[in-house]
N, C-alpha and C. Protein backbone atom coordinates (compact mmCIF):
# COMPACT_ATOMS: atom_id res chain seq x y z
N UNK A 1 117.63 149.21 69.82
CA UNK A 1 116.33 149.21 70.48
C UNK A 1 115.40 150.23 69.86
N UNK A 2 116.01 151.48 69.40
CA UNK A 2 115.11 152.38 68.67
C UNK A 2 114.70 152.13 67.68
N UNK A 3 115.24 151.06 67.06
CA UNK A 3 114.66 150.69 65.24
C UNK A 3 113.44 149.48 66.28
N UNK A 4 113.44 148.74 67.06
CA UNK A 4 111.89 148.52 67.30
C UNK A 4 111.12 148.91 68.32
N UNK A 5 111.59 149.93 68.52
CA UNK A 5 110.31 150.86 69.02
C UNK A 5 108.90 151.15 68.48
N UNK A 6 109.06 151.66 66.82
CA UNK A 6 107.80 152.01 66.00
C UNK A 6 106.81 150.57 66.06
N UNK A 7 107.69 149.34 65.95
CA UNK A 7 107.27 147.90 65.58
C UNK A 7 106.28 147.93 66.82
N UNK A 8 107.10 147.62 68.85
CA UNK A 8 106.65 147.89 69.26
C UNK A 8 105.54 148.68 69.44
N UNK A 9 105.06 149.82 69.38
CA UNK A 9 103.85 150.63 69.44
C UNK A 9 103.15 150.40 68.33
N UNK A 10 102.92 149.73 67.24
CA UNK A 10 102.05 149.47 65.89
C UNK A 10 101.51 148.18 67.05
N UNK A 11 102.18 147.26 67.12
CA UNK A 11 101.53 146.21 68.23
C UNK A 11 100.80 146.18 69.10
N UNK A 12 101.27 147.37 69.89
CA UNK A 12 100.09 147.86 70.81
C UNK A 12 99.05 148.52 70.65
N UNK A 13 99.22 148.62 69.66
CA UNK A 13 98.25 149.85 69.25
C UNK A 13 97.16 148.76 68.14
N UNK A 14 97.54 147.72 67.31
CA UNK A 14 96.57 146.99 66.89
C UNK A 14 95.11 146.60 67.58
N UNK A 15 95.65 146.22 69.18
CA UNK A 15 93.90 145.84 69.80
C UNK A 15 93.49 146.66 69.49
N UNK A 16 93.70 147.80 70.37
CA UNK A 16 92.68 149.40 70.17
C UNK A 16 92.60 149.49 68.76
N UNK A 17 93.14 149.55 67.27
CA UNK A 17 92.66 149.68 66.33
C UNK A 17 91.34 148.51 66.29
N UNK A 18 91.41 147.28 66.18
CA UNK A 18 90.72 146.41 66.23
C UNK A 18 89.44 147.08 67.12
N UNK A 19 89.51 147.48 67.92
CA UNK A 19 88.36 147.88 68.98
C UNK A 19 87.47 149.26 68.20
N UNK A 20 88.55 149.92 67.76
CA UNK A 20 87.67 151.03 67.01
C UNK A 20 86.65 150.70 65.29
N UNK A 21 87.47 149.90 64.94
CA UNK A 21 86.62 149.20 63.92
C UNK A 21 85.28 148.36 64.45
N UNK A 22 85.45 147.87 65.52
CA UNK A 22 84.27 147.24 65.70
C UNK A 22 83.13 148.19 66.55
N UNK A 23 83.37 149.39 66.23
CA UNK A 23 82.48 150.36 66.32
C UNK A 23 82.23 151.69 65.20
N UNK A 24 82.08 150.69 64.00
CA UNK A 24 81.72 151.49 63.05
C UNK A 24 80.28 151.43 62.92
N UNK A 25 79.65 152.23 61.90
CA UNK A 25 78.58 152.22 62.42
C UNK A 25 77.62 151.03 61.80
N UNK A 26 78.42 150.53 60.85
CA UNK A 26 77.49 149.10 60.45
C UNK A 26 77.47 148.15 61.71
N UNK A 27 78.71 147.99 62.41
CA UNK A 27 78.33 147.24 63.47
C UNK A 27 77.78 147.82 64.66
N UNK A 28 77.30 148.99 64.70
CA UNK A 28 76.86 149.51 65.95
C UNK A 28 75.53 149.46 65.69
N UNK A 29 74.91 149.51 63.89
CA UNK A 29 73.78 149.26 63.65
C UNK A 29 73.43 147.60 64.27
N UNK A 30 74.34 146.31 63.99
CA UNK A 30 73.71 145.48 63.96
C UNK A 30 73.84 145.34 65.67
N UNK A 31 74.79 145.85 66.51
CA UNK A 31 74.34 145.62 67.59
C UNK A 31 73.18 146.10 68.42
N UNK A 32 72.54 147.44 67.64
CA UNK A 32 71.20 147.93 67.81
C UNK A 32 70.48 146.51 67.63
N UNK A 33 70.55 145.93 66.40
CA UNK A 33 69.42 144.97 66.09
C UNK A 33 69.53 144.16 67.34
N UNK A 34 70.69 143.47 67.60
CA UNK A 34 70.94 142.78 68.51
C UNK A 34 69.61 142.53 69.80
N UNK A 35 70.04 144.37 70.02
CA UNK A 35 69.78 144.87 71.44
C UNK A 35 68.09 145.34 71.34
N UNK A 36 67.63 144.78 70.16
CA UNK A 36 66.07 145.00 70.15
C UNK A 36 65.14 143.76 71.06
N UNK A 37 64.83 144.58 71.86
CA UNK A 37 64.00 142.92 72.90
C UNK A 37 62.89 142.44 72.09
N UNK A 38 63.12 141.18 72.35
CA UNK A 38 62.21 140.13 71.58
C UNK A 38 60.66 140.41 71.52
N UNK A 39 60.35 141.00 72.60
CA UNK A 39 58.49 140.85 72.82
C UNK A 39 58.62 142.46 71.42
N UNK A 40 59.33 143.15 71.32
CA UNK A 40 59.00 144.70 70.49
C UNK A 40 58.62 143.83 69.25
N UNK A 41 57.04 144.24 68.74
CA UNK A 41 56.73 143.61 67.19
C UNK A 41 57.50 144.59 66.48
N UNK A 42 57.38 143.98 65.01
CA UNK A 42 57.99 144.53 63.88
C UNK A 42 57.06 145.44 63.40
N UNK A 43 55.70 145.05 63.34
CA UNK A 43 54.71 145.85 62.67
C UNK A 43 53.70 145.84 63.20
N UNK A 44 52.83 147.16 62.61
CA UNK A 44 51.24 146.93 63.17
C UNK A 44 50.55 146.98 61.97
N UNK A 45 49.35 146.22 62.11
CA UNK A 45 48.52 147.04 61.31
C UNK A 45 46.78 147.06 61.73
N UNK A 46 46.16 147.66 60.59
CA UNK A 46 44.31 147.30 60.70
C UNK A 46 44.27 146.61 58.92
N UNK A 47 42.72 146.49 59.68
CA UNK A 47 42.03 145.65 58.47
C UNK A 47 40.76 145.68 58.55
N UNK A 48 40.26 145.72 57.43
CA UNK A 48 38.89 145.66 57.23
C UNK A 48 38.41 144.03 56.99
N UNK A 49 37.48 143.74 57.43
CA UNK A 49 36.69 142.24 56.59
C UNK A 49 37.80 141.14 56.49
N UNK A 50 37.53 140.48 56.12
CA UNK A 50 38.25 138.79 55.67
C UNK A 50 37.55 138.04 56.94
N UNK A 51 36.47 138.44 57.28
CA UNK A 51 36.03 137.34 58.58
C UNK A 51 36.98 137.75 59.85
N UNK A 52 37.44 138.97 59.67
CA UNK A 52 38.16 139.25 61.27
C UNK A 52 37.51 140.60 61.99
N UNK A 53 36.62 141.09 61.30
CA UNK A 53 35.63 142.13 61.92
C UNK A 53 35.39 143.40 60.82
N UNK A 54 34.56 143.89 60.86
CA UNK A 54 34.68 144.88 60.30
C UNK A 54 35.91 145.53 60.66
N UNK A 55 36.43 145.88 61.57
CA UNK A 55 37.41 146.81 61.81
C UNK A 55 38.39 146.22 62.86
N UNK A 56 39.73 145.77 62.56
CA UNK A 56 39.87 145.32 63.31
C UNK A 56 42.08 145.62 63.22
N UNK A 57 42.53 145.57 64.34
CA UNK A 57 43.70 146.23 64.49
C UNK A 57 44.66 144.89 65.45
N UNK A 58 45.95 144.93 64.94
CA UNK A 58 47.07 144.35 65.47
C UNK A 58 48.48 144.16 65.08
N UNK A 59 49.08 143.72 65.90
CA UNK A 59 50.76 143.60 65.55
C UNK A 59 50.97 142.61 65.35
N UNK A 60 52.41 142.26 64.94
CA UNK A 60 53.19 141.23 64.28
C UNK A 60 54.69 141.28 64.14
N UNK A 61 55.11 139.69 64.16
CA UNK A 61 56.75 139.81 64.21
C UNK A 61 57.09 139.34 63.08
N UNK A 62 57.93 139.49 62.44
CA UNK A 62 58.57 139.35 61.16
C UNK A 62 60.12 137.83 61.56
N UNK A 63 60.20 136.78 60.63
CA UNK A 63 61.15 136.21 60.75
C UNK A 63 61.89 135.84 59.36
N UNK A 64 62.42 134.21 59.15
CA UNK A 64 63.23 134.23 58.42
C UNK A 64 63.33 135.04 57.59
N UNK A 65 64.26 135.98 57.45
CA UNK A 65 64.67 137.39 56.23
C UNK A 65 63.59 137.99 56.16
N UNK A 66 62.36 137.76 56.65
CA UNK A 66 61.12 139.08 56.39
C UNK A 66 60.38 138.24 55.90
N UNK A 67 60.52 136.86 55.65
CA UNK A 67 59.54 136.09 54.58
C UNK A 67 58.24 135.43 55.40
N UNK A 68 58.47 135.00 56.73
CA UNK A 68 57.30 134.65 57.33
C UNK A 68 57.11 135.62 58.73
N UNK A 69 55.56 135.94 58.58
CA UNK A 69 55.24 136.94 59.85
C UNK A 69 54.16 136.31 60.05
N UNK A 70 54.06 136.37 61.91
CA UNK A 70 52.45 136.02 62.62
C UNK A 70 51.98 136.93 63.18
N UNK A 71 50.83 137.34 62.87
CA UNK A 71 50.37 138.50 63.10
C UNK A 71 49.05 138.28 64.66
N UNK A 72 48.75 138.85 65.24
CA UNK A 72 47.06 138.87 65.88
C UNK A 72 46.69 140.63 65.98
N UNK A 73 45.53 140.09 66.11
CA UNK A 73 44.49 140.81 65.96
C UNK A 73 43.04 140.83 66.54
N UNK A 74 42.69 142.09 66.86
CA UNK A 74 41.50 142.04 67.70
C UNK A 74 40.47 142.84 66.97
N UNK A 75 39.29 142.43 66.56
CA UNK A 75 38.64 142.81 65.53
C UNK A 75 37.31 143.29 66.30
N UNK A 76 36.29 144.09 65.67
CA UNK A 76 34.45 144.57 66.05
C UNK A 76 34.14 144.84 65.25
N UNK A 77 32.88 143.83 65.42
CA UNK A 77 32.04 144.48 64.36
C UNK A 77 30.55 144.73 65.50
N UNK A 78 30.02 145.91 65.06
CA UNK A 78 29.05 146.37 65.79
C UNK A 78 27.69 145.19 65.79
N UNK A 79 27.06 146.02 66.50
CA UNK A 79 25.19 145.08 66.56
C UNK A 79 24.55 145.17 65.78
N UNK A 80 23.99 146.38 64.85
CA UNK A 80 24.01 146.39 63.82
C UNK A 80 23.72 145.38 62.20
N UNK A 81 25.01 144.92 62.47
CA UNK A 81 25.35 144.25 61.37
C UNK A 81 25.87 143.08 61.77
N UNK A 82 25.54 142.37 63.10
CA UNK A 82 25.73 141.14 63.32
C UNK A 82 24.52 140.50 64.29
N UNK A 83 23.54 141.55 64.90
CA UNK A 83 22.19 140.76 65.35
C UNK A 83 22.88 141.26 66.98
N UNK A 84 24.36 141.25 67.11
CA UNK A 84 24.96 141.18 68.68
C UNK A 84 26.25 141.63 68.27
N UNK A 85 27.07 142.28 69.48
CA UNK A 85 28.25 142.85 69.35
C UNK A 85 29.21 141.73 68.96
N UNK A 86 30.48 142.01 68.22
CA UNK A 86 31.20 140.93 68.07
C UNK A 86 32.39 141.16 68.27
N UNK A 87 33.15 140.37 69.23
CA UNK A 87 34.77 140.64 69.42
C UNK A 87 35.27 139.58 68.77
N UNK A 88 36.47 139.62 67.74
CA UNK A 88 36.83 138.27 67.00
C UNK A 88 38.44 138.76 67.73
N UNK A 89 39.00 137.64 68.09
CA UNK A 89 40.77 137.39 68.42
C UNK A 89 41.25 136.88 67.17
N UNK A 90 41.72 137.24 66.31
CA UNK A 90 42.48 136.49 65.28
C UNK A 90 44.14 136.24 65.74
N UNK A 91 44.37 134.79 65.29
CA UNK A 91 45.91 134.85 65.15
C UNK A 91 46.33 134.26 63.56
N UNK A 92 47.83 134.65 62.92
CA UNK A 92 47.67 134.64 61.52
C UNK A 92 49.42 134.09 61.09
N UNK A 93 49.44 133.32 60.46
CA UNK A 93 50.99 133.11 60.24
C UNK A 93 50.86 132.80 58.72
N UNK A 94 51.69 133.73 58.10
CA UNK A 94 51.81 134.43 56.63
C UNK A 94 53.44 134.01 56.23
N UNK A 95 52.93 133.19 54.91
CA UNK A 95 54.87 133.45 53.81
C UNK A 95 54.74 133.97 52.23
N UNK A 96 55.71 134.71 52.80
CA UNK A 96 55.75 135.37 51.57
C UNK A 96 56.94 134.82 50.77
N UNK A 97 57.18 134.28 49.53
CA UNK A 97 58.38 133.81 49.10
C UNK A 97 59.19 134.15 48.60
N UNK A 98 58.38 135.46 47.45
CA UNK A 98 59.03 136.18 46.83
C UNK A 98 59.11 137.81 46.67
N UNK A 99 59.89 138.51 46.74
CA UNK A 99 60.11 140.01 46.36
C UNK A 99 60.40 140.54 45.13
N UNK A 100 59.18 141.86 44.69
CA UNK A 100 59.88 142.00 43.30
C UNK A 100 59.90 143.76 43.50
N UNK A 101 61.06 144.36 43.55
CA UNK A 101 61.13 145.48 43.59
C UNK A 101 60.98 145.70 42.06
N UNK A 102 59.98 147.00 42.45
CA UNK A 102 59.54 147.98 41.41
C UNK A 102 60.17 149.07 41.10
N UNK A 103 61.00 150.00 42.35
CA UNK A 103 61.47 150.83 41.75
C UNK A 103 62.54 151.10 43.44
N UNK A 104 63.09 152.45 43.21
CA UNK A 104 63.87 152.70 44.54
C UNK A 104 62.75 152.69 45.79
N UNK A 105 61.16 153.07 45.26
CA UNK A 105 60.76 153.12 46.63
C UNK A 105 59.14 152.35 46.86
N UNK A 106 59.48 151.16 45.98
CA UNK A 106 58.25 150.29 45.95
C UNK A 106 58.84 148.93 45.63
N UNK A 107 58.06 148.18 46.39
CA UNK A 107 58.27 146.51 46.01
C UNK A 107 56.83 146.13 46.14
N UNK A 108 56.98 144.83 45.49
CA UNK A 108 55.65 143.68 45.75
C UNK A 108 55.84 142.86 46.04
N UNK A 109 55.16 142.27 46.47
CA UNK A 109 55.19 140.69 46.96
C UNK A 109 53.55 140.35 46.70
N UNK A 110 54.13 139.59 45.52
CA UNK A 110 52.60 138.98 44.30
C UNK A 110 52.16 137.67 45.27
N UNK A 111 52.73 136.87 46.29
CA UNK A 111 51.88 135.99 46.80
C UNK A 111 52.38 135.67 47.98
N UNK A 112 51.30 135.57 48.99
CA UNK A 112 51.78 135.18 50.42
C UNK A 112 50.44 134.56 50.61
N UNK A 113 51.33 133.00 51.37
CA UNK A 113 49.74 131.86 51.72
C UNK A 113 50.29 132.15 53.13
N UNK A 114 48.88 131.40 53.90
CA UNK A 114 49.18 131.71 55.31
C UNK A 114 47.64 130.54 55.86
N UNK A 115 47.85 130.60 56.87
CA UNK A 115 46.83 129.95 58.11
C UNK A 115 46.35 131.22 59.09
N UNK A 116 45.21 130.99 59.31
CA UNK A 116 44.61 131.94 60.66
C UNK A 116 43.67 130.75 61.44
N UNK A 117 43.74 131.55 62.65
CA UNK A 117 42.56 130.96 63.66
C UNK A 117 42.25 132.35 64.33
N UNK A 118 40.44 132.06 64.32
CA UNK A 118 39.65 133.23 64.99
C UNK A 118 38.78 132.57 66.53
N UNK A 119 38.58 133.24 66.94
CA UNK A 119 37.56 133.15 68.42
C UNK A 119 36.71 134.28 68.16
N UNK A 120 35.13 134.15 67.86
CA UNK A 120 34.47 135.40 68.24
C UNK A 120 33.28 134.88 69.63
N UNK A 121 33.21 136.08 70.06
CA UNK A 121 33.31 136.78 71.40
C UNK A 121 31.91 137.41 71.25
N UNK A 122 30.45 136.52 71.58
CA UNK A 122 29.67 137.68 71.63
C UNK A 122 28.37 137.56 70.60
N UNK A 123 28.67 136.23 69.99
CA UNK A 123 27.87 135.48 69.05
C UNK A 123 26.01 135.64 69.63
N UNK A 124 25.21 135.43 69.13
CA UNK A 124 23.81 135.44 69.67
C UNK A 124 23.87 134.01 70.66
N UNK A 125 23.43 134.25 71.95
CA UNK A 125 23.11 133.75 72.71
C UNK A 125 24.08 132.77 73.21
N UNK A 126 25.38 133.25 73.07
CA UNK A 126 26.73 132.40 73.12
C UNK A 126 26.67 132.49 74.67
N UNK A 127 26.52 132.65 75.25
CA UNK A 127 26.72 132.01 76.59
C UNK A 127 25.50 131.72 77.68
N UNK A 128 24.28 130.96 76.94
CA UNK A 128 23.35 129.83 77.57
C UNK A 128 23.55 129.43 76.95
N UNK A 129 23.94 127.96 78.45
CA UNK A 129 24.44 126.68 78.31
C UNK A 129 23.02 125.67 77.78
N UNK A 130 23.15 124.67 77.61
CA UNK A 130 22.58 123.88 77.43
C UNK A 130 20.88 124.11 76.07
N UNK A 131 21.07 125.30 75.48
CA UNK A 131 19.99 125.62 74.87
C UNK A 131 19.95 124.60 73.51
N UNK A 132 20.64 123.82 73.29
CA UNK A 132 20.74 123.06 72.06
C UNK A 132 20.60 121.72 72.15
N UNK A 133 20.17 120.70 71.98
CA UNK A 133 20.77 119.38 72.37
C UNK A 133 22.20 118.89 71.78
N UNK A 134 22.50 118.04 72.51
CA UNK A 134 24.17 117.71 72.00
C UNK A 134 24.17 117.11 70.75
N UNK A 135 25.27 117.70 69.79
CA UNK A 135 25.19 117.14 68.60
C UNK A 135 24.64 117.96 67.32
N UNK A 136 23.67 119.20 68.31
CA UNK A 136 22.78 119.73 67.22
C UNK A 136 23.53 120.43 66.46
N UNK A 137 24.61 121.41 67.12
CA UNK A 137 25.32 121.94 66.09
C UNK A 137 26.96 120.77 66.07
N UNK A 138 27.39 120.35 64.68
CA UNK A 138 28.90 119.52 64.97
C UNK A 138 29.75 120.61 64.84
N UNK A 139 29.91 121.28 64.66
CA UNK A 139 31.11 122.63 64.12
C UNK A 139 30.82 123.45 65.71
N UNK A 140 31.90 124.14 66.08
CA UNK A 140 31.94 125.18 66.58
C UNK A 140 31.39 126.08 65.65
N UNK A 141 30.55 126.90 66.70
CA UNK A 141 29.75 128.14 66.54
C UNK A 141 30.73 129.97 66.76
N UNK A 142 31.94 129.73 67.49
CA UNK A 142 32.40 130.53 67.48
C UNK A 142 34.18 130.47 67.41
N UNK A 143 34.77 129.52 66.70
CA UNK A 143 35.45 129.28 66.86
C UNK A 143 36.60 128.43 64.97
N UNK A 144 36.78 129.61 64.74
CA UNK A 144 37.31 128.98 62.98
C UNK A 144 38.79 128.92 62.76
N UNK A 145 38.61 128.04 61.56
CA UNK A 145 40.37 127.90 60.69
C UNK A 145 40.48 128.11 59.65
N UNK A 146 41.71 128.54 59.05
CA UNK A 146 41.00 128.84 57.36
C UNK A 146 42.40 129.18 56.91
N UNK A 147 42.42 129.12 55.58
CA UNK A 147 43.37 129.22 54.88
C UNK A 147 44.14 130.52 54.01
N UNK A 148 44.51 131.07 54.19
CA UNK A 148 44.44 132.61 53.20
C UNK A 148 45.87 132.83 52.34
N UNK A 149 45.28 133.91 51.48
CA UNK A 149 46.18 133.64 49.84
C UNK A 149 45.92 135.43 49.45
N UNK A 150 46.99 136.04 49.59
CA UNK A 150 47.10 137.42 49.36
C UNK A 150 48.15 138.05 48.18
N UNK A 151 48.46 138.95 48.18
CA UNK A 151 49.62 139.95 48.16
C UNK A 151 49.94 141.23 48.72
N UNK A 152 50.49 142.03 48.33
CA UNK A 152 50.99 143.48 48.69
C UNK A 152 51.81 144.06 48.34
N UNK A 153 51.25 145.39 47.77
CA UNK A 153 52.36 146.52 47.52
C UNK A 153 52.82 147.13 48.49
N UNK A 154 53.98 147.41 49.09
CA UNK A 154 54.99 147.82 49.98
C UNK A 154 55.58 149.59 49.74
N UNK A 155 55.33 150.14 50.15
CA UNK A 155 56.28 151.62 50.40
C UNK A 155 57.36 151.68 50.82
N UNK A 156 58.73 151.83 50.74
CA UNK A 156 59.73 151.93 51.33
C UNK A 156 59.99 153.59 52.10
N UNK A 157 59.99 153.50 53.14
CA UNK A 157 60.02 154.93 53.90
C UNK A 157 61.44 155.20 54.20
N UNK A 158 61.99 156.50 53.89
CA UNK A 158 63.32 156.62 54.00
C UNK A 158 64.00 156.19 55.30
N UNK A 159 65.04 155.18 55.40
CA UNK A 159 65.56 155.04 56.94
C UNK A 159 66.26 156.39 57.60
N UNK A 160 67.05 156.60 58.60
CA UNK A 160 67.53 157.46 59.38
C UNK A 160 68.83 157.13 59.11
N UNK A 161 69.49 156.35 58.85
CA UNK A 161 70.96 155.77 58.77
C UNK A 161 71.16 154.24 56.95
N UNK A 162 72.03 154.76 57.02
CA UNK A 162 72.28 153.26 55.54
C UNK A 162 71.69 151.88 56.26
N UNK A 163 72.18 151.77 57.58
CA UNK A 163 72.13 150.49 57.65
C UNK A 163 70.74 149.80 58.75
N UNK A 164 69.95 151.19 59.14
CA UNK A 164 68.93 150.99 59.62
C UNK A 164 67.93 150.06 59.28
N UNK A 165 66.98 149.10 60.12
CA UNK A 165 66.19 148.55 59.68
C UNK A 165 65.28 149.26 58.25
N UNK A 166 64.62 148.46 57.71
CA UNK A 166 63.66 148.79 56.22
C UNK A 166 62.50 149.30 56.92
N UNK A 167 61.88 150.34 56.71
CA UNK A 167 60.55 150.83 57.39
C UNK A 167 59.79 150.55 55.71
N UNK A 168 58.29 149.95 55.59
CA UNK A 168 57.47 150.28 55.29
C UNK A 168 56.14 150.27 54.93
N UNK A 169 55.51 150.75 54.35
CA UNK A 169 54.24 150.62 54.55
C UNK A 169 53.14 149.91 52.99
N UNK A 170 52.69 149.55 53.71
CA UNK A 170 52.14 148.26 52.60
C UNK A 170 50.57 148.07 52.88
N UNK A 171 50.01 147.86 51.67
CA UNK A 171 48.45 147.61 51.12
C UNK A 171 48.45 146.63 51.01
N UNK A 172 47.35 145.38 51.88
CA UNK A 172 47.32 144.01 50.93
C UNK A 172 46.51 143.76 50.91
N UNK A 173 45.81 142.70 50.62
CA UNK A 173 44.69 142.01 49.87
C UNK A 173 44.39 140.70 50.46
N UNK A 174 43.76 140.47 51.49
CA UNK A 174 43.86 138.40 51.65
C UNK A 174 42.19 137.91 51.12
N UNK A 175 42.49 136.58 50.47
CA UNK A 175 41.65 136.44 49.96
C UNK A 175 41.01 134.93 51.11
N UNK A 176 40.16 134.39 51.68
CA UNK A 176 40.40 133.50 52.79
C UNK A 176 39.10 132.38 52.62
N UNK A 177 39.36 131.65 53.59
CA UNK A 177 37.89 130.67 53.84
C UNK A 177 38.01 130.17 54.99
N UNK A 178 37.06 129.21 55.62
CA UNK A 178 37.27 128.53 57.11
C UNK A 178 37.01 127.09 57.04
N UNK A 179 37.20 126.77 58.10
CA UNK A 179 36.46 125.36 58.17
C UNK A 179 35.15 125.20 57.61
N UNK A 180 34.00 125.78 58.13
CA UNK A 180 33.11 125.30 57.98
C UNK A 180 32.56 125.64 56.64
N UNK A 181 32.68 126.78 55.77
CA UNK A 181 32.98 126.94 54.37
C UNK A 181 33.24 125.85 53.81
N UNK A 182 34.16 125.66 53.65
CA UNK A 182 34.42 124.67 53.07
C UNK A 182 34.10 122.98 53.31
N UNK A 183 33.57 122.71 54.32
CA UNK A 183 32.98 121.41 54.61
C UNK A 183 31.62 121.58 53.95
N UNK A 184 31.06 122.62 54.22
CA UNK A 184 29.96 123.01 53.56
C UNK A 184 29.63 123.25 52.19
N UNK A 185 30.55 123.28 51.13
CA UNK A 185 31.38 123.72 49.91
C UNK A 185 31.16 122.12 49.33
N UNK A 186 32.16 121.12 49.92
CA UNK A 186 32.49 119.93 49.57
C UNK A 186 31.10 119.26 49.66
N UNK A 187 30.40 118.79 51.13
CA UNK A 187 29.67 117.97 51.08
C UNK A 187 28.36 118.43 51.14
N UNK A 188 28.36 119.13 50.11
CA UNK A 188 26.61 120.05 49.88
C UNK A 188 25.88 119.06 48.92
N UNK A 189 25.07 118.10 48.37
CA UNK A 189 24.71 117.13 47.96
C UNK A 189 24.35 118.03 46.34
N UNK A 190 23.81 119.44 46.37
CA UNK A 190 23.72 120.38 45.55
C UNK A 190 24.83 121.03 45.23
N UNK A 191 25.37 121.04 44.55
CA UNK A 191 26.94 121.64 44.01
C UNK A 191 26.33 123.07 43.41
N UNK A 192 25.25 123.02 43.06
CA UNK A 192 25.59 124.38 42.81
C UNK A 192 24.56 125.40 43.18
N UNK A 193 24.23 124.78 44.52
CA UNK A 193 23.57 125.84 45.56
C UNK A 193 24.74 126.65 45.92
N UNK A 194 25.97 126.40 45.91
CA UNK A 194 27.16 127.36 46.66
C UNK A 194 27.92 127.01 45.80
N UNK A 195 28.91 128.09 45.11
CA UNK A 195 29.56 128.41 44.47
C UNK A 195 31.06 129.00 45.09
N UNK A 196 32.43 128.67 44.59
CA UNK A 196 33.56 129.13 45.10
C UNK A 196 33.68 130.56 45.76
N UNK A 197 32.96 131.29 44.88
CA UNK A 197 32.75 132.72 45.61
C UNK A 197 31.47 132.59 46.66
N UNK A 198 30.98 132.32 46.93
CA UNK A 198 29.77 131.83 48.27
C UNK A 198 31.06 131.64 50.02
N UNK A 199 31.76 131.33 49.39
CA UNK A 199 32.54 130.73 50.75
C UNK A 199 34.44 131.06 50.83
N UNK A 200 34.09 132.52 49.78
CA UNK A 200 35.40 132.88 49.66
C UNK A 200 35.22 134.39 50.74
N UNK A 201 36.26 134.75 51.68
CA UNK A 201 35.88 136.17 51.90
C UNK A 201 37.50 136.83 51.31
N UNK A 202 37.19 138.55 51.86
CA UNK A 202 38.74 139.21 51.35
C UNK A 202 38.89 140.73 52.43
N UNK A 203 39.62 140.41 52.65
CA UNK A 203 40.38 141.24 53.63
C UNK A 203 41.39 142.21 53.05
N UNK A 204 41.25 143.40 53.35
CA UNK A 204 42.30 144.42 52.78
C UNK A 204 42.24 145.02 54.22
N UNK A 205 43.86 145.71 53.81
CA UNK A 205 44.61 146.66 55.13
C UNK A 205 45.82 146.59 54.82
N UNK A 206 45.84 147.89 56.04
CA UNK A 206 47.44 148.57 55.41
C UNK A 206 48.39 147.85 57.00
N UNK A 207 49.57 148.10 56.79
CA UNK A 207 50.65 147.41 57.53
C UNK A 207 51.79 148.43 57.27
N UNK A 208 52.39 148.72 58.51
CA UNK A 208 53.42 149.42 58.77
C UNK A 208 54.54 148.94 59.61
N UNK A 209 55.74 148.53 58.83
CA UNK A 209 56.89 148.09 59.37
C UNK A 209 57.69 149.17 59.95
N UNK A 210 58.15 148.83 60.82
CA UNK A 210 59.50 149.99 62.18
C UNK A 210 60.10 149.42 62.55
């Protein structure tokens, strides 16, 4: 009985080994991820221009592997420089396809297409009813879609642990248009009263992943 004794206690003692491995810290990292609630965004950022306000700030969630994120955003641009105050709501869904690390603490990502939709808030005389006859304007007056085509250089910020999420911070560039741009673009009877740059805008801002 004493020659399986040792056998005995290696046996018992396997769960509890098993149990202590599954608290190493790679898996205690991914059960952090786990245990991250869904509504917490991945990132925030601001932005200047691209048709979302002069100045304008929001978050975003990151999905498949980091490659597609939807962002919103709440943008102003003063009176000033629009005739009337302007609140724009942007929402934005961005892919990025490819990654090209530059070095230990920089990457790029040379192209990300995406879709937005805006609401602005505040347009001249946007709320009397009936001042137009029906028909006069066919487009929404405060209300766009548009297509956008960027990149970005990325910062990698040191994590706290090996296996911690990637923190970092990134410059990009969107280059964009809307609906009515471009209807206006196509069926202008004068082609070259408006020109590709006439109905192109560009948006830069920084973005910080946590």
């Amino acid at each position: 009985m004493r020659q399986f004794l040792p056998l005995l206690l290696l046996s018992a003692a396997t769960p509890v080994l098993g149990q202590v491995a599954a608290t190493t810290p790679a898996a205690s990292a991914a059960s952090t991820f786990e245990a991250r609630p869904w509504y917490r965004p991945n990132h925030v950022q601001v932005q200047t221009a691209g048709g979302m306000g002069l100045l304008a700030a929001g978050v975003g969630y990151t999905t498949l592997r980091d490659r597609l994120e939807a962002d919103v955003l709440v943008g102003y641009v003063p009176e000033k420089h629009a005739g009337s105050t302007l609140s724009i709501f942007t929402a934005k869904l961005l892919y990025s396809p490819y990654t090209l690390p530059l070095s230990d603490k920089f990457v790029l990502r040379p192209l990300t297409i995406g879709i937005y939709g805006s609401y602005t808030h505040g347009t001249i005389n946007d709320e009397v009813r009936g001042q137009y006859t029906k028909g006069y304007y066919w487009f929404s007056t405060d209300t766009r879609i548009g297509p956008l085509l960027g990149g970005r250089l990325s910062y990698l910020r040191p994590t706290t642990t090996p296996t911690a999420r990637q923190r970092r911070i990134s410059a990009y560039y969107e280059l964009g248009s809307n609906d009515l741009y471009l209807v206006s673009l196509f069926t202008n009877a004068n082609r070259k009263s408006l020109s590709p740059a006439d109905v192109l805008t560009l948006g830069l801002g920084l973005k910080m992943d946590f």
